[in-house]
PDB file of N, CA and C in Angstrom:
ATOM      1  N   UNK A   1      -1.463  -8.831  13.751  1.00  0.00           N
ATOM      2  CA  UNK A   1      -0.496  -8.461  12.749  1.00  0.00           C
ATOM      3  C   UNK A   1      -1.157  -8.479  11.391  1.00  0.00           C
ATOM      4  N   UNK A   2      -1.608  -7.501  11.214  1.00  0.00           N
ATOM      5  CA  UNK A   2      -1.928  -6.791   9.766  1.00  0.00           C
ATOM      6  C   UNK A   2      -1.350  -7.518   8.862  1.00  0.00           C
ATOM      7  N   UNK A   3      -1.382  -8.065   7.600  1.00  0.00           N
ATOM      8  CA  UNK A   3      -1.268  -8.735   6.528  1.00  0.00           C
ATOM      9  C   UNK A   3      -0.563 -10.419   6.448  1.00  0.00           C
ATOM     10  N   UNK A   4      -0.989 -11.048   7.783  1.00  0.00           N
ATOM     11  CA  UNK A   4      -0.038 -12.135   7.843  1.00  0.00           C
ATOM     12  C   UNK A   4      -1.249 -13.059   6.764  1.00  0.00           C
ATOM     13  N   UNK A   5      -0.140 -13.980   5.791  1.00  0.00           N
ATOM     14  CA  UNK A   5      -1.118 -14.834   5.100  1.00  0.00           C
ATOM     15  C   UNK A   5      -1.828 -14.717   4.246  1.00  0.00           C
ATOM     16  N   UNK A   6      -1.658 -13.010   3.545  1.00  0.00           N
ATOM     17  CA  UNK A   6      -2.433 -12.298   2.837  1.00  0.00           C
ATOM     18  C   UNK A   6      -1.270 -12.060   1.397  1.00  0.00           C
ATOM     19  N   UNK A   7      -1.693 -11.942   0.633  1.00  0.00           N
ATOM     20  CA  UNK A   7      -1.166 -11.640  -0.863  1.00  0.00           C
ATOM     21  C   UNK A   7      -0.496  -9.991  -0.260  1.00  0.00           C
ATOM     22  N   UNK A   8       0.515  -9.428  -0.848  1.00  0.00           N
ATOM     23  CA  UNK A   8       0.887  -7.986  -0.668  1.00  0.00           C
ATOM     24  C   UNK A   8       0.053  -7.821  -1.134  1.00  0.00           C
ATOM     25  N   UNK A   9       0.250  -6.002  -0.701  1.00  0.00           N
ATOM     26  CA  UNK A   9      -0.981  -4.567  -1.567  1.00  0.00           C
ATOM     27  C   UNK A   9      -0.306  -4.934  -2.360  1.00  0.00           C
ATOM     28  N   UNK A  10       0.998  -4.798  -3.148  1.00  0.00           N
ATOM     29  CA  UNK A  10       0.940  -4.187  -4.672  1.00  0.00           C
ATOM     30  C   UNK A  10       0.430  -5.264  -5.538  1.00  0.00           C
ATOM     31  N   UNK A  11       0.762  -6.848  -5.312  1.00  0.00           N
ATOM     32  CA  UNK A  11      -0.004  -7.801  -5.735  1.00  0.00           C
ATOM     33  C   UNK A  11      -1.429  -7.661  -5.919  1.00  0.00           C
ATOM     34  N   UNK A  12      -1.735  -7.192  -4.911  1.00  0.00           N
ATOM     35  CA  UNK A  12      -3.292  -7.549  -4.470  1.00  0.00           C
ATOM     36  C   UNK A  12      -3.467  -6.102  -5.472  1.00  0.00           C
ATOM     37  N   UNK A  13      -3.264  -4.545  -5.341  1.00  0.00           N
ATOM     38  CA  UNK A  13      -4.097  -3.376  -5.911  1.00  0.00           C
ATOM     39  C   UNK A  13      -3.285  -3.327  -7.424  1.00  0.00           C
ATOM     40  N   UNK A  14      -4.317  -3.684  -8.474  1.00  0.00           N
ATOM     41  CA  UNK A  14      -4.133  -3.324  -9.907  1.00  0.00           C
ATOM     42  C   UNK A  14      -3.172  -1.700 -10.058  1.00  0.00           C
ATOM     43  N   UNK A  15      -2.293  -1.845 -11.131  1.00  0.00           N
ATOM     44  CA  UNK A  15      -1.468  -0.686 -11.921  1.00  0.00           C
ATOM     45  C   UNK A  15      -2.276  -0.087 -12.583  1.00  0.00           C
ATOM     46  N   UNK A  16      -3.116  -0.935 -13.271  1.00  0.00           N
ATOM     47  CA  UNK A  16      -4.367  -0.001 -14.196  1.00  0.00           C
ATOM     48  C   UNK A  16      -4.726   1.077 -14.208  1.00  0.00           C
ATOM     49  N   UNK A  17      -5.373   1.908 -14.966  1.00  0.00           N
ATOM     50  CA  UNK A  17      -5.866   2.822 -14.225  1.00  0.00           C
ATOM     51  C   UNK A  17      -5.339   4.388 -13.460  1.00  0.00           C
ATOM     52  N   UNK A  18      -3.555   4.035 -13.495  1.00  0.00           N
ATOM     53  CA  UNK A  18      -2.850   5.277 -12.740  1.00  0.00           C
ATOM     54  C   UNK A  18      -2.238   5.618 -14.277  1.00  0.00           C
ATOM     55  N   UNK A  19      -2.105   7.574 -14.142  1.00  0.00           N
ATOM     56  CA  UNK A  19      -1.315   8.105 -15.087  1.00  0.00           C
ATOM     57  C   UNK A  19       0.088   8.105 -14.794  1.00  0.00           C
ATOM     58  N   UNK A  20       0.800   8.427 -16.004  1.00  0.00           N
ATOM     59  CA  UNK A  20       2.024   7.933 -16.525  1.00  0.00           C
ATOM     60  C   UNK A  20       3.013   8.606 -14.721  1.00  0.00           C
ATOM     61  N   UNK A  21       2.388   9.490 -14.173  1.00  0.00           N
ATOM     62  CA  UNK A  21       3.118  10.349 -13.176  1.00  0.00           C
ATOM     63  C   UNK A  21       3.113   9.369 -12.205  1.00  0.00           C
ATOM     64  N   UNK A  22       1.468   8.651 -11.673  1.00  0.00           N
ATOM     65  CA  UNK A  22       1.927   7.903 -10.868  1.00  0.00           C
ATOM     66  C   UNK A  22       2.461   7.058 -10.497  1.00  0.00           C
ATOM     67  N   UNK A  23       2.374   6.002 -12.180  1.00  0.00           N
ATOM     68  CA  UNK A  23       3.464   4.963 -12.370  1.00  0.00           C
ATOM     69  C   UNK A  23       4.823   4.751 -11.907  1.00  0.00           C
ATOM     70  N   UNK A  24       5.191   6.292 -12.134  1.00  0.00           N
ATOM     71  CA  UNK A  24       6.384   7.154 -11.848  1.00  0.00           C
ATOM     72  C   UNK A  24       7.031   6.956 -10.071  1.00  0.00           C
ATOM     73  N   UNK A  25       5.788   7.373  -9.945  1.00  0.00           N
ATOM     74  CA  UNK A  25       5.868   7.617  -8.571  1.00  0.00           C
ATOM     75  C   UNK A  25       6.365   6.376  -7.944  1.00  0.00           C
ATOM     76  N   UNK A  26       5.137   5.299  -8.348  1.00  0.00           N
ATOM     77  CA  UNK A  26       5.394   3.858  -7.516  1.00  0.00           C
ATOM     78  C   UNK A  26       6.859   3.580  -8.230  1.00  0.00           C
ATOM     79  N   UNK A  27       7.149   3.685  -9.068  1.00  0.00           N
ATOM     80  CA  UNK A  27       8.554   3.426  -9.533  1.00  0.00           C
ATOM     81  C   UNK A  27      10.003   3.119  -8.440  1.00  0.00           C
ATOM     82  N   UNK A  28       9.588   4.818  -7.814  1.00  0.00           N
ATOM     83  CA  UNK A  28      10.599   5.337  -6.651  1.00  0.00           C
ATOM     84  C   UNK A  28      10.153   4.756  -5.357  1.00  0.00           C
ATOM     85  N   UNK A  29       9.220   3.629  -4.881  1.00  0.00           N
ATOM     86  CA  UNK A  29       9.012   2.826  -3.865  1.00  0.00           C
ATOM     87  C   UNK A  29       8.949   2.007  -3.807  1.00  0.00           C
ATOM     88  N   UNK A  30       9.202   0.809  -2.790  1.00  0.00           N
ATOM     89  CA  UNK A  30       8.978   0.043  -2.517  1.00  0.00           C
ATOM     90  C   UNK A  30       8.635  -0.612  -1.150  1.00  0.00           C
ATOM     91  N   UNK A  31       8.057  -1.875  -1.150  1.00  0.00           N
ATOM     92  CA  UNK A  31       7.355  -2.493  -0.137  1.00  0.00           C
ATOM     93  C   UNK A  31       7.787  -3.846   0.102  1.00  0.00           C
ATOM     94  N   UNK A  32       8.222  -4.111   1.263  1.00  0.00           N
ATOM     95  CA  UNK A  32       8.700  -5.686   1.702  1.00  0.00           C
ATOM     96  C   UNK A  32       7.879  -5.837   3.281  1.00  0.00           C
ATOM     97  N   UNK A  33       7.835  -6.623   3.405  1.00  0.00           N
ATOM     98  CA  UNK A  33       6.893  -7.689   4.255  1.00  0.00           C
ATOM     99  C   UNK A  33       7.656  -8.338   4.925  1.00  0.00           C
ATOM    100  N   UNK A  34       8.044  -8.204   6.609  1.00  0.00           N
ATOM    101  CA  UNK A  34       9.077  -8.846   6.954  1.00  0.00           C
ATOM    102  C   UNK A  34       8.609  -9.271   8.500  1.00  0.00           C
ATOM    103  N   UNK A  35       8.437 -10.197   8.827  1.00  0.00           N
ATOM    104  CA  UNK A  35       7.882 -10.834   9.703  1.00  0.00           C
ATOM    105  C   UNK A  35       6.545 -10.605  10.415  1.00  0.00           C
ATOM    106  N   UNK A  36       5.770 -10.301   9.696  1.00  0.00           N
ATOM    107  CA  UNK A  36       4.822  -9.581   9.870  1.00  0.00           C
ATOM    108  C   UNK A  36       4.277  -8.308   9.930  1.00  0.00           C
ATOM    109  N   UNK A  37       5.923  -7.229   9.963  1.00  0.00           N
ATOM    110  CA  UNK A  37       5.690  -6.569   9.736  1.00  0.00           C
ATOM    111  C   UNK A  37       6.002  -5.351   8.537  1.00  0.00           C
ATOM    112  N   UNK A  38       5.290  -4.076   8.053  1.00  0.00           N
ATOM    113  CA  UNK A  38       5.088  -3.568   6.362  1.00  0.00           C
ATOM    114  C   UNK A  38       6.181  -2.845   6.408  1.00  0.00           C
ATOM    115  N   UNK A  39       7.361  -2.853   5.953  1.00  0.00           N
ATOM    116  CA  UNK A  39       8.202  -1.986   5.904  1.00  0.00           C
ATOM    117  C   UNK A  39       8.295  -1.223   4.205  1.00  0.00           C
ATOM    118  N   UNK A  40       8.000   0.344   4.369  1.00  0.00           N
ATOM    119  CA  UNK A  40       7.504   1.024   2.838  1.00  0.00           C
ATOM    120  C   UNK A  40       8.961   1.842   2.684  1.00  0.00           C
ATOM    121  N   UNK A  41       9.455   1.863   1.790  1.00  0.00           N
ATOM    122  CA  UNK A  41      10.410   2.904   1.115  1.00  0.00           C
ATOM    123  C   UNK A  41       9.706   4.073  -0.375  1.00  0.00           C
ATOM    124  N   UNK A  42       9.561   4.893   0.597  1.00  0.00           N
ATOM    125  CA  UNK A  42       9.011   6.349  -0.399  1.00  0.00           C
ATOM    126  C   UNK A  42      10.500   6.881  -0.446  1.00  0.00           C
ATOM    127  N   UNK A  43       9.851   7.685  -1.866  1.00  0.00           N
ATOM    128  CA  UNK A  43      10.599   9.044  -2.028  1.00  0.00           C
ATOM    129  C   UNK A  43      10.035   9.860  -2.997  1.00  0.00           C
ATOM    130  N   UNK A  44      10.586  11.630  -2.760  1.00  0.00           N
ATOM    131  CA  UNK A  44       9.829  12.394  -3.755  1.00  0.00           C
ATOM    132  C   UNK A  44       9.184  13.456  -2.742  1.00  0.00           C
ATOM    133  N   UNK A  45       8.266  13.783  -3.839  1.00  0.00           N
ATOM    134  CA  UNK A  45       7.367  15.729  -3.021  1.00  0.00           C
ATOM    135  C   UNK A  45       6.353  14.566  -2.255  1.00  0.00           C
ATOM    136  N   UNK A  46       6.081  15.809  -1.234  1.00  0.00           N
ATOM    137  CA  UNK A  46       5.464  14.964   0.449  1.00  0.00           C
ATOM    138  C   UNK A  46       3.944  14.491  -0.588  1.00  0.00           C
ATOM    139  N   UNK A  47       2.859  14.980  -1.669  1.00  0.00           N
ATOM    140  CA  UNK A  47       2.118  14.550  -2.376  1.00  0.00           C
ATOM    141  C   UNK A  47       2.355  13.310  -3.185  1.00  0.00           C
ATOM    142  N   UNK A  48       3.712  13.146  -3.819  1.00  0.00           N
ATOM    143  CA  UNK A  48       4.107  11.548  -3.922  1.00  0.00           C
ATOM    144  C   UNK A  48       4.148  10.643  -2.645  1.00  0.00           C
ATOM    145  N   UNK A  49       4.769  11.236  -2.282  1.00  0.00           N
ATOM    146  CA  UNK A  49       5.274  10.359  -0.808  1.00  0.00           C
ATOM    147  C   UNK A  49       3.586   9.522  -0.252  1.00  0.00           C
ATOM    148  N   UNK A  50       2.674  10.550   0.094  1.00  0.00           N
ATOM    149  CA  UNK A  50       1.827  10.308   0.380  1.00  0.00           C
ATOM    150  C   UNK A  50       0.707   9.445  -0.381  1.00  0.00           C
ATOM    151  N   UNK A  51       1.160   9.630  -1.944  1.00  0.00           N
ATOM    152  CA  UNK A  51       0.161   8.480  -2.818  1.00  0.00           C
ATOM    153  C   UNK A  51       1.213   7.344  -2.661  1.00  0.00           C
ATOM    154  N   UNK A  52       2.090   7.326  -2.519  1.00  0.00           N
ATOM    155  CA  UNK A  52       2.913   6.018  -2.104  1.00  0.00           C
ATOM    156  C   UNK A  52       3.063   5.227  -1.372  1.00  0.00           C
ATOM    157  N   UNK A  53       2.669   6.205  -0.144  1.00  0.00           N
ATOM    158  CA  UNK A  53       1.842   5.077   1.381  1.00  0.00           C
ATOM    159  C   UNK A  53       0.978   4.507   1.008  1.00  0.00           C
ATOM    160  N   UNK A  54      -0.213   5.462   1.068  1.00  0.00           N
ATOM    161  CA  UNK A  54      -1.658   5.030   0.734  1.00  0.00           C
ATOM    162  C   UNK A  54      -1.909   3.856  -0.247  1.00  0.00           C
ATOM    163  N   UNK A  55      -1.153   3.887  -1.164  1.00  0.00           N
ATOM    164  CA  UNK A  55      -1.095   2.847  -2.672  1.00  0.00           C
ATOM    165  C   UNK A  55      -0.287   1.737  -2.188  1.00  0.00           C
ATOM    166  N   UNK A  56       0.690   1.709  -1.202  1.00  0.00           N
ATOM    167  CA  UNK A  56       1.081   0.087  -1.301  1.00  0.00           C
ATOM    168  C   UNK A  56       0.853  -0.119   0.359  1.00  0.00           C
ATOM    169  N   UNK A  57       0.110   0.466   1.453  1.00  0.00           N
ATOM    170  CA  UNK A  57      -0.322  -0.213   2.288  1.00  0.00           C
ATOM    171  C   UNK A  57      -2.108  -0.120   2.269  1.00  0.00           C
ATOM    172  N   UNK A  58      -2.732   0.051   0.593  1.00  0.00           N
ATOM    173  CA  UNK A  58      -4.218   0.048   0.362  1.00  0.00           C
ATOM    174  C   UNK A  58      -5.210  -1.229   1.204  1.00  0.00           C
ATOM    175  N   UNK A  59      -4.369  -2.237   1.221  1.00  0.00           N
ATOM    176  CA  UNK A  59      -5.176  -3.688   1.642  1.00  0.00           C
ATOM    177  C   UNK A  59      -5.099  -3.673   2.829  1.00  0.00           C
ATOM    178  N   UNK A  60      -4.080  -2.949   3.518  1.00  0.00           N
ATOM    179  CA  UNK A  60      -4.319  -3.109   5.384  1.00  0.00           C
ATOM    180  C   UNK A  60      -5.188  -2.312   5.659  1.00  0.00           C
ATOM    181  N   UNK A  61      -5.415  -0.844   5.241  1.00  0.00           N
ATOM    182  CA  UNK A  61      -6.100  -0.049   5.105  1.00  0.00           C
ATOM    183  C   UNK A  61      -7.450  -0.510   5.058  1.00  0.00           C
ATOM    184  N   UNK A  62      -8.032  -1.202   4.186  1.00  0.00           N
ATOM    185  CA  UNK A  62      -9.413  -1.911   3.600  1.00  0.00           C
ATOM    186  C   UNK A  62      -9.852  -2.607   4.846  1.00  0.00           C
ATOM    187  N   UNK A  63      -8.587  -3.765   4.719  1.00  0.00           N
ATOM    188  CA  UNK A  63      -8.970  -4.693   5.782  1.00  0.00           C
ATOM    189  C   UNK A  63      -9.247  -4.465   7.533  1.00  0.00           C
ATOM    190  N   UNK A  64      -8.628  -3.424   7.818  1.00  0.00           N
ATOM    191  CA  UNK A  64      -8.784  -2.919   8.860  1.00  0.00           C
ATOM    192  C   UNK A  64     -10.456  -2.271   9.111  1.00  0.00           C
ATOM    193  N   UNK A  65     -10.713  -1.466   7.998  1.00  0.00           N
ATOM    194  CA  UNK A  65     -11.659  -0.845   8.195  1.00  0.00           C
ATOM    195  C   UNK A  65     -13.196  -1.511   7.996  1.00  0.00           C
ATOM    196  N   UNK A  66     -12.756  -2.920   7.345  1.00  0.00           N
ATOM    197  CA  UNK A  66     -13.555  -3.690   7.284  1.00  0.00           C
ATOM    198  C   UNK A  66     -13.943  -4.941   8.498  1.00  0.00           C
ATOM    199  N   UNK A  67     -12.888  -4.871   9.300  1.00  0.00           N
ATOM    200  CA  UNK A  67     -12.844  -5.356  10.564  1.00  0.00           C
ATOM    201  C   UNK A  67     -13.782  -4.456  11.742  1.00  0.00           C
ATOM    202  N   UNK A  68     -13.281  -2.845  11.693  1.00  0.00           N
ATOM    203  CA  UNK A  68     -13.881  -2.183  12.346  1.00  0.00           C
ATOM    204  C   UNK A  68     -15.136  -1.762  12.178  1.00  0.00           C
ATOM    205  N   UNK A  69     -15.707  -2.126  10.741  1.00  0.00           N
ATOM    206  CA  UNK A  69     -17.493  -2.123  10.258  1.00  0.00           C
ATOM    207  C   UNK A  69     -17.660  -3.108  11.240  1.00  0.00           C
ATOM    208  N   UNK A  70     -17.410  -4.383  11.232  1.00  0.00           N
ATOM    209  CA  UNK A  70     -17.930  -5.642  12.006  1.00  0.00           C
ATOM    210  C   UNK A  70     -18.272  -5.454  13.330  1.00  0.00           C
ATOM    211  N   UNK A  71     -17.119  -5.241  13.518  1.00  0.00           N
ATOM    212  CA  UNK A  71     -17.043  -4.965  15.477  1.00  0.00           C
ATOM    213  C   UNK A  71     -18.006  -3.566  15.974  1.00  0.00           C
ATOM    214  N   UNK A  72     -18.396  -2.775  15.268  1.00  0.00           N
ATOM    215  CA  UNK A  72     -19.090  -1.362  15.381  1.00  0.00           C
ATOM    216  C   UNK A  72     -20.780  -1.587  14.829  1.00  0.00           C
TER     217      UNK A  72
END
């Protein structure tokens, strides 16, 4: 189970850095953490939608792929 014990993405990935649109964007989502597992609320054009996944499940993403460097 992907993020047990771990700080959230949006905790964990800095706001910095995004223009005023994407701010926007994360605005219209959100992310809760519920027994282990990531439940995301998007909304918007399927190009928001999609920086809205990517941006608040960034750390499972990482961590996964940093698991699968190891094992490979």
């Amino acid at each position: 189970m992907a993020g047990l014990g771990r700080a959230r993405a949006q905790d964990a990935t800095p706001v910095t850095g995004l223009t005023d649109a994407q701010r926007g964007w994360l605005g219209r989502a959100a992310r809760n953490d519920i027994n282990g597992w990531i439940q995301l609320k998007i909304a918007g054009a399927p190009f928001e939608r999609g920086f809205q996944h990517g941006y608040l499940a960034a750390a499972e993403y990482a961590d996964d792929l940093r698991v699968y460097e190891a094992m490979t």
